[in-house]
C-alpha atoms as a PDB file:
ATOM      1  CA  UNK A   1      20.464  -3.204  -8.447  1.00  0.00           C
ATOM      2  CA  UNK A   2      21.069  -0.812 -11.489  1.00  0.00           C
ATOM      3  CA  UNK A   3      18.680  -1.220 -14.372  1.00  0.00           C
ATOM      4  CA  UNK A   4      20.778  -3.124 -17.690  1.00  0.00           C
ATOM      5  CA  UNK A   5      19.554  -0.185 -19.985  1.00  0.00           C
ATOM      6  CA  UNK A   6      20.537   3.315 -19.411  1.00  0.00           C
ATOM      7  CA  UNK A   7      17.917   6.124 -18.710  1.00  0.00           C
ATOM      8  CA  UNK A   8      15.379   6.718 -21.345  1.00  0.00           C
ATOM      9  CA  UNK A   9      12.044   8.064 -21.611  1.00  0.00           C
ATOM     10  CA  UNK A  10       9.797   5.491 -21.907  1.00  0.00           C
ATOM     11  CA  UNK A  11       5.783   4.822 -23.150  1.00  0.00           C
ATOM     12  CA  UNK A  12       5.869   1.223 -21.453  1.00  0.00           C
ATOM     13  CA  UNK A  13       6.005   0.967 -17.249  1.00  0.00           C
ATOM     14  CA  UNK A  14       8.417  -1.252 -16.861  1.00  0.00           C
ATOM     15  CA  UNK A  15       7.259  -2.759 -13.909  1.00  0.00           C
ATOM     16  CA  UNK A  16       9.189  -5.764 -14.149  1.00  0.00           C
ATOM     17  CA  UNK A  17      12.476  -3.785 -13.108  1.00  0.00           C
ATOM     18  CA  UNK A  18      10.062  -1.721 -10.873  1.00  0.00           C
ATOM     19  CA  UNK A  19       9.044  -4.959  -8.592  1.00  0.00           C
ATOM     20  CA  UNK A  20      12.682  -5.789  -8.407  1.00  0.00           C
ATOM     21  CA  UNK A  21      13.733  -2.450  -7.247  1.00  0.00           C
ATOM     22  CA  UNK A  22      11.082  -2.445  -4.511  1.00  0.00           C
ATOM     23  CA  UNK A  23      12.039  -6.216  -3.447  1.00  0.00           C
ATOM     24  CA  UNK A  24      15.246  -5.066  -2.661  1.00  0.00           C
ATOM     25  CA  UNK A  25      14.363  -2.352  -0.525  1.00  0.00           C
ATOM     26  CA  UNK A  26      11.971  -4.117   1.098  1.00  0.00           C
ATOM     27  CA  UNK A  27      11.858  -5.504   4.565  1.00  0.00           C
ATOM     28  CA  UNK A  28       9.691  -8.678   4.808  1.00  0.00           C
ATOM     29  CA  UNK A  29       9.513  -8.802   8.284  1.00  0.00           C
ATOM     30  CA  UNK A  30       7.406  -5.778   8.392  1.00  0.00           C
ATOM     31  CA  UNK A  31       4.684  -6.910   6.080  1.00  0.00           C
ATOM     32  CA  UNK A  32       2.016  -8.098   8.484  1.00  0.00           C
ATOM     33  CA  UNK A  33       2.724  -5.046  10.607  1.00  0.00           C
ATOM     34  CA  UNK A  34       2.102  -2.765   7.652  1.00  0.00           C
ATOM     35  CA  UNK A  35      -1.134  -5.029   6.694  1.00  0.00           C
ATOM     36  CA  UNK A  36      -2.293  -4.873  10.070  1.00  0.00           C
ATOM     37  CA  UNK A  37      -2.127  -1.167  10.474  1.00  0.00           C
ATOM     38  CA  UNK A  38      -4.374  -0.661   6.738  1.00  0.00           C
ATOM     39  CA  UNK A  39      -6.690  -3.304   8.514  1.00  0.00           C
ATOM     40  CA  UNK A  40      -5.448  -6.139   6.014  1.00  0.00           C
ATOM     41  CA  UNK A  41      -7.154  -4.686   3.368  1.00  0.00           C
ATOM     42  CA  UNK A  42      -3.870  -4.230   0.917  1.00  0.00           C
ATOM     43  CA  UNK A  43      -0.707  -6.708   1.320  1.00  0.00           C
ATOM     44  CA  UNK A  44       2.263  -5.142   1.346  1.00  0.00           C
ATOM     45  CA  UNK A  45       5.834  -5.845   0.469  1.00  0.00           C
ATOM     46  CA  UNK A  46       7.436  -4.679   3.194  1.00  0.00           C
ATOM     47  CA  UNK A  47       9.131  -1.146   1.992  1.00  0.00           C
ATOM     48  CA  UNK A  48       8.706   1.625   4.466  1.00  0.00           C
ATOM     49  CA  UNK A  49       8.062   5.252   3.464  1.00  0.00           C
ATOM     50  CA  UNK A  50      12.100   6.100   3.716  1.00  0.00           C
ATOM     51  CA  UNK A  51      13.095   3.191   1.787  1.00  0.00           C
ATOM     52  CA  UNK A  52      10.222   3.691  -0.898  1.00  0.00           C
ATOM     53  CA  UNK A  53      11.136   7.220  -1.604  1.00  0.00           C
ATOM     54  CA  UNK A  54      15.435   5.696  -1.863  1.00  0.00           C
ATOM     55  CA  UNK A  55      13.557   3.323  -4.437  1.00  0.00           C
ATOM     56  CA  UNK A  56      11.443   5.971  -5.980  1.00  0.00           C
ATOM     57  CA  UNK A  57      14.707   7.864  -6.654  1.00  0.00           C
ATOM     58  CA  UNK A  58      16.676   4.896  -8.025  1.00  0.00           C
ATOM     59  CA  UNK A  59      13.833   4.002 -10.285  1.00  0.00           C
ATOM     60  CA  UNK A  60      13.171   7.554 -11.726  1.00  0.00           C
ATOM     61  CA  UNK A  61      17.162   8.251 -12.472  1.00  0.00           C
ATOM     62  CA  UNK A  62      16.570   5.685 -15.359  1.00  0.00           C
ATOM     63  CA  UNK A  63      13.200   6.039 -16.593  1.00  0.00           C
ATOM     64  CA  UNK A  64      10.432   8.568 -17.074  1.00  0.00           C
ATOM     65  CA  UNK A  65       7.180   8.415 -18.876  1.00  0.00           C
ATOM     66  CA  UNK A  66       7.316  10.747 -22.260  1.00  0.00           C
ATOM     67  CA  UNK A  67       3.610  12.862 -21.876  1.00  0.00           C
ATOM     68  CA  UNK A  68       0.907  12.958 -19.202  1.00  0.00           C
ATOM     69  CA  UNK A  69      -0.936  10.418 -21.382  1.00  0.00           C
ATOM     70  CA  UNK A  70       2.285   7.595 -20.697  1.00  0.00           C
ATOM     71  CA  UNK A  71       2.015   8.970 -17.066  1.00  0.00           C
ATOM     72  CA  UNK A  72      -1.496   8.219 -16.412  1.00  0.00           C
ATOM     73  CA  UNK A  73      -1.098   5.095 -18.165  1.00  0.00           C
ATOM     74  CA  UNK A  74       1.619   4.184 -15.801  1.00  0.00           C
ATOM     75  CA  UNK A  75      -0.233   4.934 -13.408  1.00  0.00           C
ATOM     76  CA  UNK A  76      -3.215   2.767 -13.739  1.00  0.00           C
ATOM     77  CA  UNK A  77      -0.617   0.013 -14.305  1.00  0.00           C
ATOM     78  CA  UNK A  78       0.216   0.510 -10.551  1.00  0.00           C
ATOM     79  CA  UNK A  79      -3.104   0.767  -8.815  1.00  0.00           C
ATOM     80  CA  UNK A  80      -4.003  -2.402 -10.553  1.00  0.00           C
ATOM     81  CA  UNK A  81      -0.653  -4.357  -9.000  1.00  0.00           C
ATOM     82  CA  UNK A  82      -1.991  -6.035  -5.517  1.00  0.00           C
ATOM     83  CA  UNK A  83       0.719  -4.877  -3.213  1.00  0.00           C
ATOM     84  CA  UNK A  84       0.306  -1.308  -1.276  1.00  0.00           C
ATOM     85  CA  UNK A  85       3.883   0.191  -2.171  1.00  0.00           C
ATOM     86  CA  UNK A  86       2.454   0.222  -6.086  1.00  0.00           C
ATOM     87  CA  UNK A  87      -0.289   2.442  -5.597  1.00  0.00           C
ATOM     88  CA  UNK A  88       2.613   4.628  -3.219  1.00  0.00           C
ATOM     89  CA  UNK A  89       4.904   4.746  -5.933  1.00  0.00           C
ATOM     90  CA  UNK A  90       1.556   5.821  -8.186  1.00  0.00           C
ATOM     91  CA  UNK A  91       1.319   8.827  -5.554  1.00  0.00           C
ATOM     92  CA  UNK A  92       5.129   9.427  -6.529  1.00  0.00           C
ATOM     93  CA  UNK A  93       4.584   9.961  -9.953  1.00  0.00           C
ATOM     94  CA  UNK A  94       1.427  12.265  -9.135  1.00  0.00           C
ATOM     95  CA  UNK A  95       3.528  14.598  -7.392  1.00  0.00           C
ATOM     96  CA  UNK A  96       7.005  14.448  -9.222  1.00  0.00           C
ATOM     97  CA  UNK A  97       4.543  15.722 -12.027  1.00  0.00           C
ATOM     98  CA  UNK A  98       1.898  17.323 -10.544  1.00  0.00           C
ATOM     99  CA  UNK A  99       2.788  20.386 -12.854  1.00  0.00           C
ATOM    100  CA  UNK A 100       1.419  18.364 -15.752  1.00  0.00           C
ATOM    101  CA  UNK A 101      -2.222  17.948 -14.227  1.00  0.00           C
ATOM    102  CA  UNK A 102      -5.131  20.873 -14.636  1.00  0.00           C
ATOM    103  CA  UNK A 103      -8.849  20.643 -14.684  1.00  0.00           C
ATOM    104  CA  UNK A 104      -9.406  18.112 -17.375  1.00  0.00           C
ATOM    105  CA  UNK A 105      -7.794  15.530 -15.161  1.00  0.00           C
ATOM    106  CA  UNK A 106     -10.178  15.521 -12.173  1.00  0.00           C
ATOM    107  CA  UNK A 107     -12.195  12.197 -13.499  1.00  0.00           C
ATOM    108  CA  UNK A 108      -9.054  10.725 -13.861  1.00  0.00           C
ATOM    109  CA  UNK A 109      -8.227  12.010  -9.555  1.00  0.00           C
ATOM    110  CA  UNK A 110     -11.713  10.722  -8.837  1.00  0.00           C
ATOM    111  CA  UNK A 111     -11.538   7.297 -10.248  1.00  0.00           C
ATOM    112  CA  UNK A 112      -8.408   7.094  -7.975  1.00  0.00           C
ATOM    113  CA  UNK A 113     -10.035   8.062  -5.017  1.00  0.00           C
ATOM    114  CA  UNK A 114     -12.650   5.479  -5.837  1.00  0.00           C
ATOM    115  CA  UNK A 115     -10.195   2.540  -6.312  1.00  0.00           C
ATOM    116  CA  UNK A 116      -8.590   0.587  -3.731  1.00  0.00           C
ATOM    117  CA  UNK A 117     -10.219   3.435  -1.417  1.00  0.00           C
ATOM    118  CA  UNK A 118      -8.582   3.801   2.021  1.00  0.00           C
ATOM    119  CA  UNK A 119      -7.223   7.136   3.805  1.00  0.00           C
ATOM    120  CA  UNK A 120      -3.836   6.612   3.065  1.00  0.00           C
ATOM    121  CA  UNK A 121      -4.104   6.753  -0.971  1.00  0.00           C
ATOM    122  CA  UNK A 122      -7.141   8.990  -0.565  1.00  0.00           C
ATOM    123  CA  UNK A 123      -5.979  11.730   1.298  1.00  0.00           C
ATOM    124  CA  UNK A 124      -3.285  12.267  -0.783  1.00  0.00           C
ATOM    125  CA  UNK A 125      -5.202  12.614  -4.091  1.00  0.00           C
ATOM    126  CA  UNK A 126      -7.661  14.828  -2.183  1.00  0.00           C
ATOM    127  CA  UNK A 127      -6.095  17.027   0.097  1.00  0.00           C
ATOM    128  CA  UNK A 128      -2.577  17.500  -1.786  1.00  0.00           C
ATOM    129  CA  UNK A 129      -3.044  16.475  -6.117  1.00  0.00           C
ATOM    130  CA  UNK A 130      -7.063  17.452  -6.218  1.00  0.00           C
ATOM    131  CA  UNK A 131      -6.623  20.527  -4.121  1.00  0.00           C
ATOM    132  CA  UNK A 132      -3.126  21.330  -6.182  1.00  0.00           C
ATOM    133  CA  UNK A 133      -5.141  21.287  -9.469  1.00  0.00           C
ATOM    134  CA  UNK A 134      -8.403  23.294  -7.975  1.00  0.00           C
ATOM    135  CA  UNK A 135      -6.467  25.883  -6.347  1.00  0.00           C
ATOM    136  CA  UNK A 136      -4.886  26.663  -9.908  1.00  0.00           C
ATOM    137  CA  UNK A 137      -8.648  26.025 -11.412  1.00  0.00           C
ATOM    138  CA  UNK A 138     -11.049  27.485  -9.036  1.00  0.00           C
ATOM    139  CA  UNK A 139     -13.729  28.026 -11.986  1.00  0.00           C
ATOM    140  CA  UNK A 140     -14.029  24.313 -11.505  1.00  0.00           C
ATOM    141  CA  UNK A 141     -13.789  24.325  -7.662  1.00  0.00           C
ATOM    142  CA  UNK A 142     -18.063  24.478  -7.791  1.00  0.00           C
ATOM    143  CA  UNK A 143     -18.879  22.080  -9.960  1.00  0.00           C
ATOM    144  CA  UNK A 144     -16.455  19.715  -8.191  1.00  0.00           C
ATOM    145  CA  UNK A 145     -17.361  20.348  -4.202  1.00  0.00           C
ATOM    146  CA  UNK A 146     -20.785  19.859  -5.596  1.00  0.00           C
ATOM    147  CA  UNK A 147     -20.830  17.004  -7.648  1.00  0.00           C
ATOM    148  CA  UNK A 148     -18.320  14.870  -4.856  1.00  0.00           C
ATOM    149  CA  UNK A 149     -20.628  16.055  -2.168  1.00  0.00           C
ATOM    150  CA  UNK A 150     -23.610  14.484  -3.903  1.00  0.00           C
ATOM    151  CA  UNK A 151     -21.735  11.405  -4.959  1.00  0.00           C
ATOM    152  CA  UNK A 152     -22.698   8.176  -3.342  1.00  0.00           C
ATOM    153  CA  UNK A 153     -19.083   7.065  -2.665  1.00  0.00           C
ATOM    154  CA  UNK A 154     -17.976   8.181   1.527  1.00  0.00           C
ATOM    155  CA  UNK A 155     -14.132   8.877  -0.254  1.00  0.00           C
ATOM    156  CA  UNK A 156     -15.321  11.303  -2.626  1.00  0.00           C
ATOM    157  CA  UNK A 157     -17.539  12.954   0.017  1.00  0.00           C
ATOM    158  CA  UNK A 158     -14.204  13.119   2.343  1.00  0.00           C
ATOM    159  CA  UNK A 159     -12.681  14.300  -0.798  1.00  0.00           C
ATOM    160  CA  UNK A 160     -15.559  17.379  -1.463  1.00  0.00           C
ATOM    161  CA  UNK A 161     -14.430  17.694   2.520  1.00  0.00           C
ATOM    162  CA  UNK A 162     -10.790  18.070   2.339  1.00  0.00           C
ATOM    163  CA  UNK A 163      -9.975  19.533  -0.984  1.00  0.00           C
ATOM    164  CA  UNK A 164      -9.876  23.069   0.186  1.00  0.00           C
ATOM    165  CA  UNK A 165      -7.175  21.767   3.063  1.00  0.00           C
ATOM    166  CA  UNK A 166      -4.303  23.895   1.895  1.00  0.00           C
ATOM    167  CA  UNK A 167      -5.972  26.997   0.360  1.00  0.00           C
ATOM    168  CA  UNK A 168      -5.571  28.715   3.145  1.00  0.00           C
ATOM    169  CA  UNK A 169      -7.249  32.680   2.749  1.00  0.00           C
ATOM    170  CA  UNK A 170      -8.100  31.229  -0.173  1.00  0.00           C
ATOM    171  CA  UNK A 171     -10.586  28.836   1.037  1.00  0.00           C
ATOM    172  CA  UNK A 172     -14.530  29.441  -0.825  1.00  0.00           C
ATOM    173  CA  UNK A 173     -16.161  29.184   2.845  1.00  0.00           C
ATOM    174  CA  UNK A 174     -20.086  28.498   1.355  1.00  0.00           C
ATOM    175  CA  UNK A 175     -18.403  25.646  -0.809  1.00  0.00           C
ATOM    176  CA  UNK A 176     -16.602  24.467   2.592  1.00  0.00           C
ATOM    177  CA  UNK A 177     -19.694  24.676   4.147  1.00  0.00           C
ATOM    178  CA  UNK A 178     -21.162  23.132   1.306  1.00  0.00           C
ATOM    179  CA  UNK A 179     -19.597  20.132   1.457  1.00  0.00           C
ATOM    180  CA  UNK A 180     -19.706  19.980   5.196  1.00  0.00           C
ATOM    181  CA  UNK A 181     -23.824  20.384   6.108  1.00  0.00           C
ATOM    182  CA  UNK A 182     -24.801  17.007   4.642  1.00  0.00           C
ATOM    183  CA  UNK A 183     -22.375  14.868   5.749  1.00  0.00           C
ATOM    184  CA  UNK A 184     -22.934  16.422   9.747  1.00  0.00           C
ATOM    185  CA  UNK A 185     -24.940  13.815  11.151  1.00  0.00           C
ATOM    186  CA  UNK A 186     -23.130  11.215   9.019  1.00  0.00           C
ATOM    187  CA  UNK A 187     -22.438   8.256  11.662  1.00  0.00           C
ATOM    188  CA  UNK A 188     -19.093   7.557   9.321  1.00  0.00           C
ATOM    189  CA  UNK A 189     -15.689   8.198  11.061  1.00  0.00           C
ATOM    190  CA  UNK A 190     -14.103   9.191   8.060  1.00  0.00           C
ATOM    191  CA  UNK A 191     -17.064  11.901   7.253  1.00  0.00           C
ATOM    192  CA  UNK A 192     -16.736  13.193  11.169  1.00  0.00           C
ATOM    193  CA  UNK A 193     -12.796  13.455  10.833  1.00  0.00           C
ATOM    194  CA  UNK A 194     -13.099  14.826   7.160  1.00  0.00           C
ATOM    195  CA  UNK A 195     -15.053  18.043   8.731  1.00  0.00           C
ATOM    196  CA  UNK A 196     -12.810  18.411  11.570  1.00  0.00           C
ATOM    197  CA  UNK A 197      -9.553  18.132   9.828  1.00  0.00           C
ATOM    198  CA  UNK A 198     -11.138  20.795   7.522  1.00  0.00           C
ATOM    199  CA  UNK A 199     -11.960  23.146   9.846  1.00  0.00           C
ATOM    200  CA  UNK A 200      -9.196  22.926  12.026  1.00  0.00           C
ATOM    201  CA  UNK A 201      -6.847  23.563   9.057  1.00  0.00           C
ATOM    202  CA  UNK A 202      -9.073  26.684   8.268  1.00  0.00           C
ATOM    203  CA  UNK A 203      -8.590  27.914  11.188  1.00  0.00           C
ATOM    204  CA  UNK A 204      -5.250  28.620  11.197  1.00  0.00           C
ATOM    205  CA  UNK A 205      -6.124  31.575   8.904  1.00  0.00           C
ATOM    206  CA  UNK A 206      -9.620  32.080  10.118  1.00  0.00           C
ATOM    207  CA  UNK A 207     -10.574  30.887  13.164  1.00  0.00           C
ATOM    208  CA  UNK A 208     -13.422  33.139  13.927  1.00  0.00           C
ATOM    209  CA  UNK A 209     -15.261  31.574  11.065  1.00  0.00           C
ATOM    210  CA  UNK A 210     -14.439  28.124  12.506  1.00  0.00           C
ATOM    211  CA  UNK A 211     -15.569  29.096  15.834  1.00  0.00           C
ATOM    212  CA  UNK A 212     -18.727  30.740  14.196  1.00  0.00           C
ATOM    213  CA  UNK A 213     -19.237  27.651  12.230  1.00  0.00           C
ATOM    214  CA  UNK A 214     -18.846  25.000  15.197  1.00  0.00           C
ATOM    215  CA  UNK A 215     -21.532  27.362  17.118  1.00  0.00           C
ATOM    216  CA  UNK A 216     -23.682  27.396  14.668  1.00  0.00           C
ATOM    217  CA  UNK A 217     -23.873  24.039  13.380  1.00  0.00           C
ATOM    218  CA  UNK A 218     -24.646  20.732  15.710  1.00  0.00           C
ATOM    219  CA  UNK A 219     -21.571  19.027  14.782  1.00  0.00           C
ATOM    220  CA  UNK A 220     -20.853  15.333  15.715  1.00  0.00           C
ATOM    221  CA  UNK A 221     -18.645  15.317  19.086  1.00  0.00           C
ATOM    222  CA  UNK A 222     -15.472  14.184  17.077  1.00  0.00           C
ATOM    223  CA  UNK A 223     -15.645  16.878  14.651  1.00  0.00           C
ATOM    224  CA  UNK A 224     -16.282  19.430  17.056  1.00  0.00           C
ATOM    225  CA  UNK A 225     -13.119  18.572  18.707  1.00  0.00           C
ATOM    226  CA  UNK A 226     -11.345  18.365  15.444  1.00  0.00           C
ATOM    227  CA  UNK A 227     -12.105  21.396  14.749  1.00  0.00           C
ATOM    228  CA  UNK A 228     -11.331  23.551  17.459  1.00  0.00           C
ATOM    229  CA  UNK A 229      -8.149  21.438  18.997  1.00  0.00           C
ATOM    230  CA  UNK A 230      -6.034  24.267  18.556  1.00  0.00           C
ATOM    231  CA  UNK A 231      -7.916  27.025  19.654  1.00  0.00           C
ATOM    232  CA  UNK A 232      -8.394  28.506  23.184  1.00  0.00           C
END
């Protein structure tokens, strides 16, 4: 299906011409397996990651938001539609511009996280567009690890948890830690995998400090493991 206007920067989603692209590409068959897997918390259209991506491509070849302020808008738009693939097309647009995010944007991240909150949209905002924007910001790295580590809301504790995932040598260890020590004891899966994934991923550029850390601290079982499931 090709779009009856040629490309054009646009102010306006249209997500009429979006929904048709993604019906096309989309398998309906696979729907209740998709929903089951996300625990029927989302439905779903049917459109697996390959044929998303095919429609992400036909979709952007004809239109593209004019500013960041069209983008965000645009993206709102799609974390309000009910089906899953929206909010994945949302993570799309995050990363084809990702370049036009910085600092001032992080409310905007966390009210993501916070919305239609499950491990699939959240990971992405936290451990690849929140940790893109920080690692280019790190005067606000503080003020965030402390103020999502406080926060009420489990996702933007795993968030706190996970932002630091691809800094690498550059990881701020006390803020790691930071955002680690009250969560611990959490009983929360997605706090004990949070603090595993973290420190497993340090460890490939540290792992002394992981293995000092996991001595140190009584971690829950399955972040223990986490954390040291690729060192001997």
């Amino acid at each position: 299906m090709k779009p009856s206007i040629p490309f054009q920067n646009s102010s306006i989603l249209p997500i009429f011409e979006l929904r048709q692209i993604l019906t096309e590409y989309a398998q309906p068959e696979k729907k209740e397996g998709m929903q089951a897997y996300m625990k029927n918390l989302y439905p779903f259209l049917g459109v697996t990651a390959t044929a998303r991506k095919a429609a992400f491509k036909q979709f952007v070849t004809y239109w593209h938001p004019q500013n960041k302020q069209d983008l965000k808008q645009w993206i709102v738009e799609l974390w309000n539609e009910p089906e899953r693939e929206f909010q994945y097309m949302a993570l799309e647009f995050i990363s084809k511009y990702i370049k036009w995010f910085d600092h001032s944007d992080i409310p905007f991240i966390k009210e993501l996280i916070i919305q239609k909150s499950w491990w699939d949209t959240v990971d992405m905002l936290a451990g690849s567009y929140l940790g893109n924007i920080l690692i280019k910001h790190q005067h606000a790295l503080p003020q965030v690890i402390e103020e999502f580590t406080g926060d009420t809301n489990m996702w933007v504790n795993r968030s706190a948890i996970i932002c630091q995932l691809k800094f690498r040598d550059q990881t701020n260890t006390d803020l790691l830690e930071y955002s680690i020590l009250p969560h611990m004891n959490s009983k929360e899966f997605f706090h004990q995998k949070a603090i595993g994934w973290a420190l497993r991923q340090y460890a490939k550029s540290n792992p002394n400090w992981v293995v000092d850390f996991v001595n140190k601290y009584p971690l829950k079982p399955l972040s223990k493991r986490e954390a040291l499931k690729h060192l001997k």
